[in-house]
N, C-alpha and C. Protein backbone atom coordinates (compact mmCIF):
# COMPACT_ATOMS: atom_id res chain seq x y z
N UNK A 1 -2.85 -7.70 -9.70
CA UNK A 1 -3.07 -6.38 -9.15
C UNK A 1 -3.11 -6.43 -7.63
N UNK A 2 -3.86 -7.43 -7.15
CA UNK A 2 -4.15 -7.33 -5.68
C UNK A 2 -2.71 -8.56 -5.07
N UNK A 3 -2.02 -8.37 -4.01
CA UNK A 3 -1.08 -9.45 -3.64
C UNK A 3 -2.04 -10.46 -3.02
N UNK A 4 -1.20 -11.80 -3.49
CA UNK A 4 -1.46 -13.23 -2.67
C UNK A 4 -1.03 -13.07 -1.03
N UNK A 5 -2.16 -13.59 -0.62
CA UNK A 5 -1.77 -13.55 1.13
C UNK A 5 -0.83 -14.44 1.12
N UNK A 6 0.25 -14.32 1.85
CA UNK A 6 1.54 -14.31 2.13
C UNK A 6 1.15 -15.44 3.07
N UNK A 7 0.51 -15.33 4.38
CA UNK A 7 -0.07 -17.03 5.18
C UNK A 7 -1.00 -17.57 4.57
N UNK A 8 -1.26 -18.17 3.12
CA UNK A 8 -1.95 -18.89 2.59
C UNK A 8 -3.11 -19.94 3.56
N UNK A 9 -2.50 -20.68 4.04
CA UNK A 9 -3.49 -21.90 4.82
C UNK A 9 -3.96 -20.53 6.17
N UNK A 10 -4.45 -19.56 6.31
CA UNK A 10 -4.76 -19.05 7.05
C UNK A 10 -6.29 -18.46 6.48
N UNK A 11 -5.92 -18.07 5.13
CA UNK A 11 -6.81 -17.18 4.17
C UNK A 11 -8.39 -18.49 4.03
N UNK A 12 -9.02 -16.96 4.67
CA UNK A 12 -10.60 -17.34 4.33
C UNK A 12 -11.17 -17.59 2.85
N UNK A 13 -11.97 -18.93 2.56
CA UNK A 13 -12.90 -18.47 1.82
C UNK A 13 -13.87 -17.39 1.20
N UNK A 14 -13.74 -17.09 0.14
CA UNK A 14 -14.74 -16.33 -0.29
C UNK A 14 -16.17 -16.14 0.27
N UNK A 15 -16.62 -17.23 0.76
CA UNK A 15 -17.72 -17.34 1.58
C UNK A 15 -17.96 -16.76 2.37
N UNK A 16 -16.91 -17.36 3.11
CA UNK A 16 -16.16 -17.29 4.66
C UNK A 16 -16.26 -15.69 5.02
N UNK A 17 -15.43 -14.65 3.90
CA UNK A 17 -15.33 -13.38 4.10
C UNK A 17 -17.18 -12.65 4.02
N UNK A 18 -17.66 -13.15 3.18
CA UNK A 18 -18.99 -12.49 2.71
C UNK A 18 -19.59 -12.78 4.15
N UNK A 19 -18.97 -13.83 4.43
CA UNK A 19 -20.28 -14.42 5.66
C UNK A 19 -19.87 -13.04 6.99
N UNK A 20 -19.23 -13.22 6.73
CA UNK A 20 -18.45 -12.25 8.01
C UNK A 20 -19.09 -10.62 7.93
N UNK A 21 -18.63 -10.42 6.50
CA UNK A 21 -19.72 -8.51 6.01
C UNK A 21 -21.12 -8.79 6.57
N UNK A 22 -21.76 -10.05 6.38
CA UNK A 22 -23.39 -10.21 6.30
C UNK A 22 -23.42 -9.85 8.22
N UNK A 23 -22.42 -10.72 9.17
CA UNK A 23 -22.82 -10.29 10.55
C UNK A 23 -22.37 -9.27 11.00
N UNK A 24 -21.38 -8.56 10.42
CA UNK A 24 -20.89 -7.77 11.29
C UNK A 24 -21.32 -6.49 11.52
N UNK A 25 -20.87 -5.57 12.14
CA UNK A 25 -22.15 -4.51 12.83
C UNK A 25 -21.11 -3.04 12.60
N UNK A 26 -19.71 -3.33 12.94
CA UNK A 26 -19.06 -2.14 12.30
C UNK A 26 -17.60 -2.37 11.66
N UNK A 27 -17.35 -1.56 10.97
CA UNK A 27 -15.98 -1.81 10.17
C UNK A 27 -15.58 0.04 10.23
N UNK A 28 -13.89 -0.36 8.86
CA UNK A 28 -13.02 0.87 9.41
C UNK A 28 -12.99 1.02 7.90
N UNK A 29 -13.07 1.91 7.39
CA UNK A 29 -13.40 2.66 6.22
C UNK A 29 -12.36 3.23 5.46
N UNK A 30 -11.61 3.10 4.31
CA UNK A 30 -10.33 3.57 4.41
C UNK A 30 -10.06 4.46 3.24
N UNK A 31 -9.81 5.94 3.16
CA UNK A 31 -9.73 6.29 2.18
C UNK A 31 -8.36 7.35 1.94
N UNK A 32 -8.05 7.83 0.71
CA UNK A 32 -7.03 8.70 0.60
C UNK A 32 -7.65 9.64 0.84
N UNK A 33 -6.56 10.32 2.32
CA UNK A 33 -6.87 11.48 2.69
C UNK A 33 -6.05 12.82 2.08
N UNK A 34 -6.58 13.75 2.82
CA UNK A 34 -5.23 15.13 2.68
C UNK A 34 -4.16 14.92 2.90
N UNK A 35 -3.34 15.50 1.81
CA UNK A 35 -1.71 15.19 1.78
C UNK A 35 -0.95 14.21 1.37
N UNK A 36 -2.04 13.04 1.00
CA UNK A 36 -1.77 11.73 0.81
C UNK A 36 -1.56 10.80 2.26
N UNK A 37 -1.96 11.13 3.25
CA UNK A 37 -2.28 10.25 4.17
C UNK A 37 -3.33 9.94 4.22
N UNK A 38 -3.40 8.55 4.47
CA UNK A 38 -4.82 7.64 4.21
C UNK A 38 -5.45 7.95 5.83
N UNK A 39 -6.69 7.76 5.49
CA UNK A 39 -8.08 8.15 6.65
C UNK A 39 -8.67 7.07 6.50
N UNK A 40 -8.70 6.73 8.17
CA UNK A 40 -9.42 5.09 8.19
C UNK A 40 -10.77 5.72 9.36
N UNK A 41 -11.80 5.58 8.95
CA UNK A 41 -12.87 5.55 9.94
C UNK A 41 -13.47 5.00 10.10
N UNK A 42 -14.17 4.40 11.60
CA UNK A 42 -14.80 3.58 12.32
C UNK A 42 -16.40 3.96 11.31
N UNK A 43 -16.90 2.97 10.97
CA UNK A 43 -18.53 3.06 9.96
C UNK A 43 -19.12 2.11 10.40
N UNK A 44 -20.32 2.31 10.65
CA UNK A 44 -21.54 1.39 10.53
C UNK A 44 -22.27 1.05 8.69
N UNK A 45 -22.55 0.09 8.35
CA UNK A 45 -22.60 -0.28 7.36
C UNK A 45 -23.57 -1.63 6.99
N UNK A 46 -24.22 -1.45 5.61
CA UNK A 46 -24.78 -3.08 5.54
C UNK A 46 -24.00 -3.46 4.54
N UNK A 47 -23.79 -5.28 4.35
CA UNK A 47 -23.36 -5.61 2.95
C UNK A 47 -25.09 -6.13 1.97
N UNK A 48 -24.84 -5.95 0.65
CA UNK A 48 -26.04 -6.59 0.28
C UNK A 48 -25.86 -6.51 -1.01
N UNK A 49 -25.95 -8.08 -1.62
CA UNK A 49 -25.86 -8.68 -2.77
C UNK A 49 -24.42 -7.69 -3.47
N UNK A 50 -23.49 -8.49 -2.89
CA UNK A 50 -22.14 -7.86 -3.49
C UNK A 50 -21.86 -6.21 -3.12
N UNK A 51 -22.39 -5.88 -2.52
CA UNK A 51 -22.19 -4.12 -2.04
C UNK A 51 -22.35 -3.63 -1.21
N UNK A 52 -21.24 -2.76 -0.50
CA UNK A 52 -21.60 -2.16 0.67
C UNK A 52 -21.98 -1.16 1.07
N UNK A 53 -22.95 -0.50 1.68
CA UNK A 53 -23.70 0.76 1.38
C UNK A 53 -23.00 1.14 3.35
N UNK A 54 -22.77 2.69 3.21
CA UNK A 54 -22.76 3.39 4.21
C UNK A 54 -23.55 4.44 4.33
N UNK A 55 -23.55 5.45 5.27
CA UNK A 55 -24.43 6.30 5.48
C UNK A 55 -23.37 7.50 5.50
N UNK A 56 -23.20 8.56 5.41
CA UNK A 56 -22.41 9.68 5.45
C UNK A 56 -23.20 10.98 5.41
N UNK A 57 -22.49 12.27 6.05
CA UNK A 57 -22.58 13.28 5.97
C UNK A 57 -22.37 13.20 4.44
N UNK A 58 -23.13 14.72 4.03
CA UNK A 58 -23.20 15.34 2.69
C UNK A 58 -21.65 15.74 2.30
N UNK A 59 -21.15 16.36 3.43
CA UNK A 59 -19.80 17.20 3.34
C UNK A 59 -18.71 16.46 4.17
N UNK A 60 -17.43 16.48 4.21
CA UNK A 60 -16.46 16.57 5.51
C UNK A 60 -15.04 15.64 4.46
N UNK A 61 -14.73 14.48 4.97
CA UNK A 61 -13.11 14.46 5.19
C UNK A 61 -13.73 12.88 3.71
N UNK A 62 -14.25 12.62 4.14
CA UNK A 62 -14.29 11.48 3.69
C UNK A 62 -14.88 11.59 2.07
N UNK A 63 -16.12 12.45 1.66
CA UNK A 63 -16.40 12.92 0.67
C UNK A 63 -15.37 13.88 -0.14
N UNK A 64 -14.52 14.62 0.87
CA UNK A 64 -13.41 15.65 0.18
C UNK A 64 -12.83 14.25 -0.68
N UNK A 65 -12.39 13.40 0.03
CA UNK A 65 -11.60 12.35 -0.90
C UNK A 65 -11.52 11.15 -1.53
N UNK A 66 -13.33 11.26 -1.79
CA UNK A 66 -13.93 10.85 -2.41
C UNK A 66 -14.04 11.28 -3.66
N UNK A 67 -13.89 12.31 -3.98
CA UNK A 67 -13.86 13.37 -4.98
C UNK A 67 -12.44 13.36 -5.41
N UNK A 68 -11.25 12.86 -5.23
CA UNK A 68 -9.99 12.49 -5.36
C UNK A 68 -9.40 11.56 -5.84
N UNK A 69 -10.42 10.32 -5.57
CA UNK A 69 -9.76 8.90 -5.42
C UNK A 69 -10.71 8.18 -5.13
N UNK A 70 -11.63 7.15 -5.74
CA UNK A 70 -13.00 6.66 -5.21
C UNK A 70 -12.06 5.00 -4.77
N UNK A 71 -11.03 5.02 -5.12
CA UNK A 71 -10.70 3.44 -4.57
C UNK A 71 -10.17 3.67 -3.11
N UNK A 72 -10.48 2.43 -2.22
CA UNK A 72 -11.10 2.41 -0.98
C UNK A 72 -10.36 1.45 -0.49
N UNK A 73 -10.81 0.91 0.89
CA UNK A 73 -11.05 -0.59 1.49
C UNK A 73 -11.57 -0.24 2.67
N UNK A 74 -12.13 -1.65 3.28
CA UNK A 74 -12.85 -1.86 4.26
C UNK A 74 -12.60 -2.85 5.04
N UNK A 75 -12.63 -2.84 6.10
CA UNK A 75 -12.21 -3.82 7.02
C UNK A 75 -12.96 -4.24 8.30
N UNK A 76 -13.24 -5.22 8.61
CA UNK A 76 -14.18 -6.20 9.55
C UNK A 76 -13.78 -6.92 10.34
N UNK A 77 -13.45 -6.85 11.69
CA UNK A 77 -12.73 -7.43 12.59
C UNK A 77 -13.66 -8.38 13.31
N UNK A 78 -14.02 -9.93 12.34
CA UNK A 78 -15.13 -10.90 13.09
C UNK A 78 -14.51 -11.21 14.84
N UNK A 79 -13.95 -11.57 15.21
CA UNK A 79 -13.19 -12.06 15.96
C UNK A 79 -11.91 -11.36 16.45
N UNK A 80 -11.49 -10.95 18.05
CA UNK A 80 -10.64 -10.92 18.27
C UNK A 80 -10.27 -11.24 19.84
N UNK A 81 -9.68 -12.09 20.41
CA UNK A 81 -9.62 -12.82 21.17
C UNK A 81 -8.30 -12.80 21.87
N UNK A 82 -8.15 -11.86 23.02
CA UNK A 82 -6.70 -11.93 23.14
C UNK A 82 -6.26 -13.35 24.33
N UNK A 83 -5.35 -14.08 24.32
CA UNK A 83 -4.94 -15.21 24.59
C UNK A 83 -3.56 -14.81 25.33
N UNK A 84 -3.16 -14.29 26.49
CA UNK A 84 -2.23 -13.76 27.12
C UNK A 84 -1.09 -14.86 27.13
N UNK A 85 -1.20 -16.06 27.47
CA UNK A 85 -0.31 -16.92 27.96
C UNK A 85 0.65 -17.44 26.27
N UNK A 86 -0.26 -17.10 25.52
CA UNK A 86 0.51 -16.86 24.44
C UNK A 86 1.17 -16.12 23.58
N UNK A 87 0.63 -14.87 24.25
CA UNK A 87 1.43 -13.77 23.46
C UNK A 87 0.50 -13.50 22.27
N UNK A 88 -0.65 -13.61 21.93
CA UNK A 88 -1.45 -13.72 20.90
C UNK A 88 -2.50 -13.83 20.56
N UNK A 89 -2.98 -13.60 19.82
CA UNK A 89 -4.66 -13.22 19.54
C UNK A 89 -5.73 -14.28 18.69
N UNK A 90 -6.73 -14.41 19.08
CA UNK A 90 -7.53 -15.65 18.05
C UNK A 90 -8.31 -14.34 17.13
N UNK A 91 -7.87 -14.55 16.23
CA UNK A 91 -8.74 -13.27 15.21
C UNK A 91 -9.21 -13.90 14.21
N UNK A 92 -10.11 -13.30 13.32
CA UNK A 92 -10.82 -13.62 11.96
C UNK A 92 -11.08 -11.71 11.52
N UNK A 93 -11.04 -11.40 10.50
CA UNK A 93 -11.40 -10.63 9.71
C UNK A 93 -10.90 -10.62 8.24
N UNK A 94 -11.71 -9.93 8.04
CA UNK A 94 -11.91 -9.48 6.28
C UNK A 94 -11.53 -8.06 5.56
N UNK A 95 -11.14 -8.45 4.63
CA UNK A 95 -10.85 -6.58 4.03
C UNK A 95 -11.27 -6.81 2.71
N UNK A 96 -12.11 -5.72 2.36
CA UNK A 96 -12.82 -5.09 0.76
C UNK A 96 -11.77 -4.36 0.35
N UNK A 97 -11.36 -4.55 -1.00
CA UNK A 97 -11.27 -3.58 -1.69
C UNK A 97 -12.08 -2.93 -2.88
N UNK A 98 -12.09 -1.93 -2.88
CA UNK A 98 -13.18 -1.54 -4.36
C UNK A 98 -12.74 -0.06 -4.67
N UNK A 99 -14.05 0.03 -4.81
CA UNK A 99 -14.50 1.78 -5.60
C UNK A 99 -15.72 2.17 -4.73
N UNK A 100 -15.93 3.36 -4.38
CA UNK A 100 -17.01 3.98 -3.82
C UNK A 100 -17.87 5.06 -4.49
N UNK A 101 -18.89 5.31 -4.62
CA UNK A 101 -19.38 6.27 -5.17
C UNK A 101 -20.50 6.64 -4.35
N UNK A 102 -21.30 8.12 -4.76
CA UNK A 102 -22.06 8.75 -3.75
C UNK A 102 -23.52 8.28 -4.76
N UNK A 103 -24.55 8.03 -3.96
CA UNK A 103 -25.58 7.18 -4.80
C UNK A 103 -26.26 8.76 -4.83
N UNK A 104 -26.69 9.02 -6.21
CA UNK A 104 -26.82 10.26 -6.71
C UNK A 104 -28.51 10.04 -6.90
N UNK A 105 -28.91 9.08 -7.23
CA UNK A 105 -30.63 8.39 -7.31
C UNK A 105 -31.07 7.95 -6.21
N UNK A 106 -32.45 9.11 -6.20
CA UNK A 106 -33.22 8.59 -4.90
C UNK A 106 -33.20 7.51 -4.65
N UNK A 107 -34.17 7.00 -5.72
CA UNK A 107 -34.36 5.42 -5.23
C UNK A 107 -33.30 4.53 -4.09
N UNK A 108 -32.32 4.68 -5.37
CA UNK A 108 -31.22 4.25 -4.99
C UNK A 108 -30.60 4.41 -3.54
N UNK A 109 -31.27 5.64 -3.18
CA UNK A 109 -30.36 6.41 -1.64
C UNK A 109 -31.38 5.82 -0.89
N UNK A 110 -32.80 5.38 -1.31
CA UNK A 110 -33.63 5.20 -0.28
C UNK A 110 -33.71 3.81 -0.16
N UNK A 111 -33.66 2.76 -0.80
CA UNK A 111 -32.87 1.68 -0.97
C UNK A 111 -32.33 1.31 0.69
N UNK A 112 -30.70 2.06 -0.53
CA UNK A 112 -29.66 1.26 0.74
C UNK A 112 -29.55 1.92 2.18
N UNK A 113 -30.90 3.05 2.14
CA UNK A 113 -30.90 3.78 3.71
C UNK A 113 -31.73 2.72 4.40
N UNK A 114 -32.39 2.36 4.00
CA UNK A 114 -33.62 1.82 4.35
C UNK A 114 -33.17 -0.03 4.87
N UNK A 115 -32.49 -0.61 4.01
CA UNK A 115 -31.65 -1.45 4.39
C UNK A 115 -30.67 -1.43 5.54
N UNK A 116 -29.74 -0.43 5.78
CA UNK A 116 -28.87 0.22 6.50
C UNK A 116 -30.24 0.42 8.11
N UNK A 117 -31.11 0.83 8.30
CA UNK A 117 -32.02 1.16 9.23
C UNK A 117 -32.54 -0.29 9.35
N UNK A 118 -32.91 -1.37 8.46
CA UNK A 118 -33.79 -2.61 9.07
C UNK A 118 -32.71 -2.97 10.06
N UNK A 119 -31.18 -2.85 9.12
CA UNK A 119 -30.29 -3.81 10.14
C UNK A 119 -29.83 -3.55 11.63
N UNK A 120 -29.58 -1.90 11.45
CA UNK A 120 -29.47 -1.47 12.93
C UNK A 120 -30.76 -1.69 13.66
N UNK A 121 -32.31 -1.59 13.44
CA UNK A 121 -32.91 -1.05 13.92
C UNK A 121 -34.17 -2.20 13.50
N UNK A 122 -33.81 -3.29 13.83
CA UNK A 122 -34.88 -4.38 12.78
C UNK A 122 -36.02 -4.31 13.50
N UNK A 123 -36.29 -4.36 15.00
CA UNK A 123 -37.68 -4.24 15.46
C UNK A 123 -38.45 -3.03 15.20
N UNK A 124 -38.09 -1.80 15.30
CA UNK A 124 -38.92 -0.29 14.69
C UNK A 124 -39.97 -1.07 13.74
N UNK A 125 -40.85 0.30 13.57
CA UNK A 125 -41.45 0.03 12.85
C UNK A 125 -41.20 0.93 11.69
N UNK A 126 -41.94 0.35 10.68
CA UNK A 126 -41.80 0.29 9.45
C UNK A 126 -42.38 2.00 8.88
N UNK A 127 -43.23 2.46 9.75
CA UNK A 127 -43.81 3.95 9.32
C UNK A 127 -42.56 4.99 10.66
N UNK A 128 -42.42 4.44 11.72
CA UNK A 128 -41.05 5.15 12.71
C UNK A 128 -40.02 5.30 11.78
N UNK A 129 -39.67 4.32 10.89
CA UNK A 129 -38.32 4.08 10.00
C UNK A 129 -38.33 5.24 8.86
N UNK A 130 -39.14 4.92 8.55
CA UNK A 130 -39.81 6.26 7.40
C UNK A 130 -39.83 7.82 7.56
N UNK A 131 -40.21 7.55 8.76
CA UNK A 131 -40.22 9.33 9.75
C UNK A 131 -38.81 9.52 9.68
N UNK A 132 -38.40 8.69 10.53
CA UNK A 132 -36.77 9.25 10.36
C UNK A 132 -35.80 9.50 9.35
N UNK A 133 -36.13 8.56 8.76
CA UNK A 133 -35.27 9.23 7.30
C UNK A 133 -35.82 9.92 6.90
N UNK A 134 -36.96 10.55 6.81
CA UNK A 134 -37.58 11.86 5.99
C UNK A 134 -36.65 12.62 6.55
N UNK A 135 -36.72 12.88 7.87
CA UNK A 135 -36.69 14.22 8.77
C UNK A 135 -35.04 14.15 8.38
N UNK A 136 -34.23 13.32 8.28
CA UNK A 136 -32.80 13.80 7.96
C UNK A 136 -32.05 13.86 6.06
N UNK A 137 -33.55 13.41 5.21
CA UNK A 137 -32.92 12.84 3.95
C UNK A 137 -32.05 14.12 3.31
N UNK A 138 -31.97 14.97 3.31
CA UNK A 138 -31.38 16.18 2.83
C UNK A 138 -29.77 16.64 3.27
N UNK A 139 -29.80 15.64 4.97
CA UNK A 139 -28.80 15.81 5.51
C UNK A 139 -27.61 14.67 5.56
N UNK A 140 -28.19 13.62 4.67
CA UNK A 140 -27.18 12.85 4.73
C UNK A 140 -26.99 12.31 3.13
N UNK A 141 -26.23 11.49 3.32
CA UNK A 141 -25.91 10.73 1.70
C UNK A 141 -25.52 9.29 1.56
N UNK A 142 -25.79 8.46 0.60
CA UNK A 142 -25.44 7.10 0.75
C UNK A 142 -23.86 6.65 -0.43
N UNK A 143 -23.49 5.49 0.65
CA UNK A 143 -22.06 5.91 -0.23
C UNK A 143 -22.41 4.61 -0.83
N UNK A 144 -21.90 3.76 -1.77
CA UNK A 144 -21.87 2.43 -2.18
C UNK A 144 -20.82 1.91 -2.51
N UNK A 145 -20.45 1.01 -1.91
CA UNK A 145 -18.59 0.03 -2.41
C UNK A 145 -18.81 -0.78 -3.13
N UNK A 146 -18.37 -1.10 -4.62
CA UNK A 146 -18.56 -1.89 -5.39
C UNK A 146 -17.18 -3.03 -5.05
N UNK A 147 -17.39 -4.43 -4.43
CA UNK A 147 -16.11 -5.09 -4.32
C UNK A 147 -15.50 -5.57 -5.54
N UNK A 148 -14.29 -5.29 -5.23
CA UNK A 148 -13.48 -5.70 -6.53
C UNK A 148 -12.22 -7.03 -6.32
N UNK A 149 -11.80 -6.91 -5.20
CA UNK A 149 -11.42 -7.90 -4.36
C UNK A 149 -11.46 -8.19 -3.01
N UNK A 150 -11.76 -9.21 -1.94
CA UNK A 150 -12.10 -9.26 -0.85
C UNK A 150 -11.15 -10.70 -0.61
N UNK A 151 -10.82 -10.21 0.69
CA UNK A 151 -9.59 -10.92 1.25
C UNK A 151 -10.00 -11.54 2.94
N UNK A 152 -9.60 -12.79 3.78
CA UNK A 152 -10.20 -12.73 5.04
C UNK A 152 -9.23 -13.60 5.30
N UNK A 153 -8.74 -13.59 6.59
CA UNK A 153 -7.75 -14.09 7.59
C UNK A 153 -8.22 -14.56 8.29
N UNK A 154 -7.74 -15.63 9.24
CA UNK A 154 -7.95 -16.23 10.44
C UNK A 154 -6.69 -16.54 11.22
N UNK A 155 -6.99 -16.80 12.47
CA UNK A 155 -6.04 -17.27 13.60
C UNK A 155 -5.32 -18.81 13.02
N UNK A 156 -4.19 -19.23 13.29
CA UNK A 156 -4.02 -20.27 12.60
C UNK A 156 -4.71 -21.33 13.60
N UNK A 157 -5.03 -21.02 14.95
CA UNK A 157 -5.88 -21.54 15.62
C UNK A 157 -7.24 -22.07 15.85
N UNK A 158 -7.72 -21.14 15.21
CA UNK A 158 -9.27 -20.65 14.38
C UNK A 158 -9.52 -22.30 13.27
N UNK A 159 -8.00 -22.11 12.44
CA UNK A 159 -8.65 -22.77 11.26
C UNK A 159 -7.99 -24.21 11.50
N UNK A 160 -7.12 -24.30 12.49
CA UNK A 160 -7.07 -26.16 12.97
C UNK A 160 -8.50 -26.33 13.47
N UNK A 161 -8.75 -25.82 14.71
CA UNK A 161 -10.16 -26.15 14.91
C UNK A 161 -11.51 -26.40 14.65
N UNK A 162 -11.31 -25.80 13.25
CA UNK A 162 -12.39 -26.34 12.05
C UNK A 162 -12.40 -27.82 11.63
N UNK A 163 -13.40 -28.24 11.39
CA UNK A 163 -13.36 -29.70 10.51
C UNK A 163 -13.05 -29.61 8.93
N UNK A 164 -12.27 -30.53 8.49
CA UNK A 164 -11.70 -30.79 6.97
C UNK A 164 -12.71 -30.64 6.44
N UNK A 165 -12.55 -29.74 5.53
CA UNK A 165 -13.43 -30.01 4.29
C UNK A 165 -13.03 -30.78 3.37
């Protein structure tokens, strides 16, 4: 279903990719839009234990086609390094693919909000954190990506410079 990366000795570990969701701070969100052109948006996001939770408006572009088409991807640009004298870039990133759904259970929404807030916001405190999501819980919604396949690249530069495993 999903294609074999085509630069094989380039392709990240499974690890490798997870490790990358766990640091990274924003990714590009990708869904079928209106008309059948796909809509990629810039998201802040956590990964946690196999899933990626976002934060969203109740309404707009992304929920319209959500309601259309819940299969997705996501993308994480660890690394990008431009290298002029070569014409070329030292990069690492990752791409999700899955399914998304709108977390319909409190719990559930308060959960992965609450997660989503330690990571942006890890020094706050713990009753500040609380305030704030009260004061907006009505106004927003939590999305969840279930991965179904996850894929990660590197610079072929990147991965000489590693030690053999």
């Amino acid at each position: 279903m999903f294609r074999k990366m085509r630069r094989s000795r380039q392709e990240l570990s499974v690890e490798e990719c997870l490790a990358i969701l766990e640091r990274g701070t924003c990714g590009v969100l990708a869904v079928s839009g209106d008309e059948g052109y796909p809509y990629a948006v810039p998201i802040s996001y956590v990964y946690d234990n196999e899933k990626i939770y976002f934060h969203s408006a109740v309404s707009g572009h992304k929920i319209d086609a959500l309601s259309r088409n819940d299969k997705v991807s996501f993308c994480v640009v660890d690394q990008d390094r431009i290298v002029p004298e070569e014409y070329t870039t030292c990069f690492r990133s990752v791409i999700a693919f899955g399914t998304l759904r709108i977390l319909s259970e409190e719990a559930a929404k308060r959960s992965s909000i609450e997660k989503l807030a330690l990571k942006y916001a890890p020094a706050d405190s713990a009753s500040n954190r609380a305030q704030t999501i009260e004061r907006s819980w009505e106004a927003f919604c939590m999305l969840e990506m279930t991965i179904e396949h996850i894929t990660g690249k590197a610079a072929k530069e990147l991965i000489h410079s590693q030690p053999s495993q």
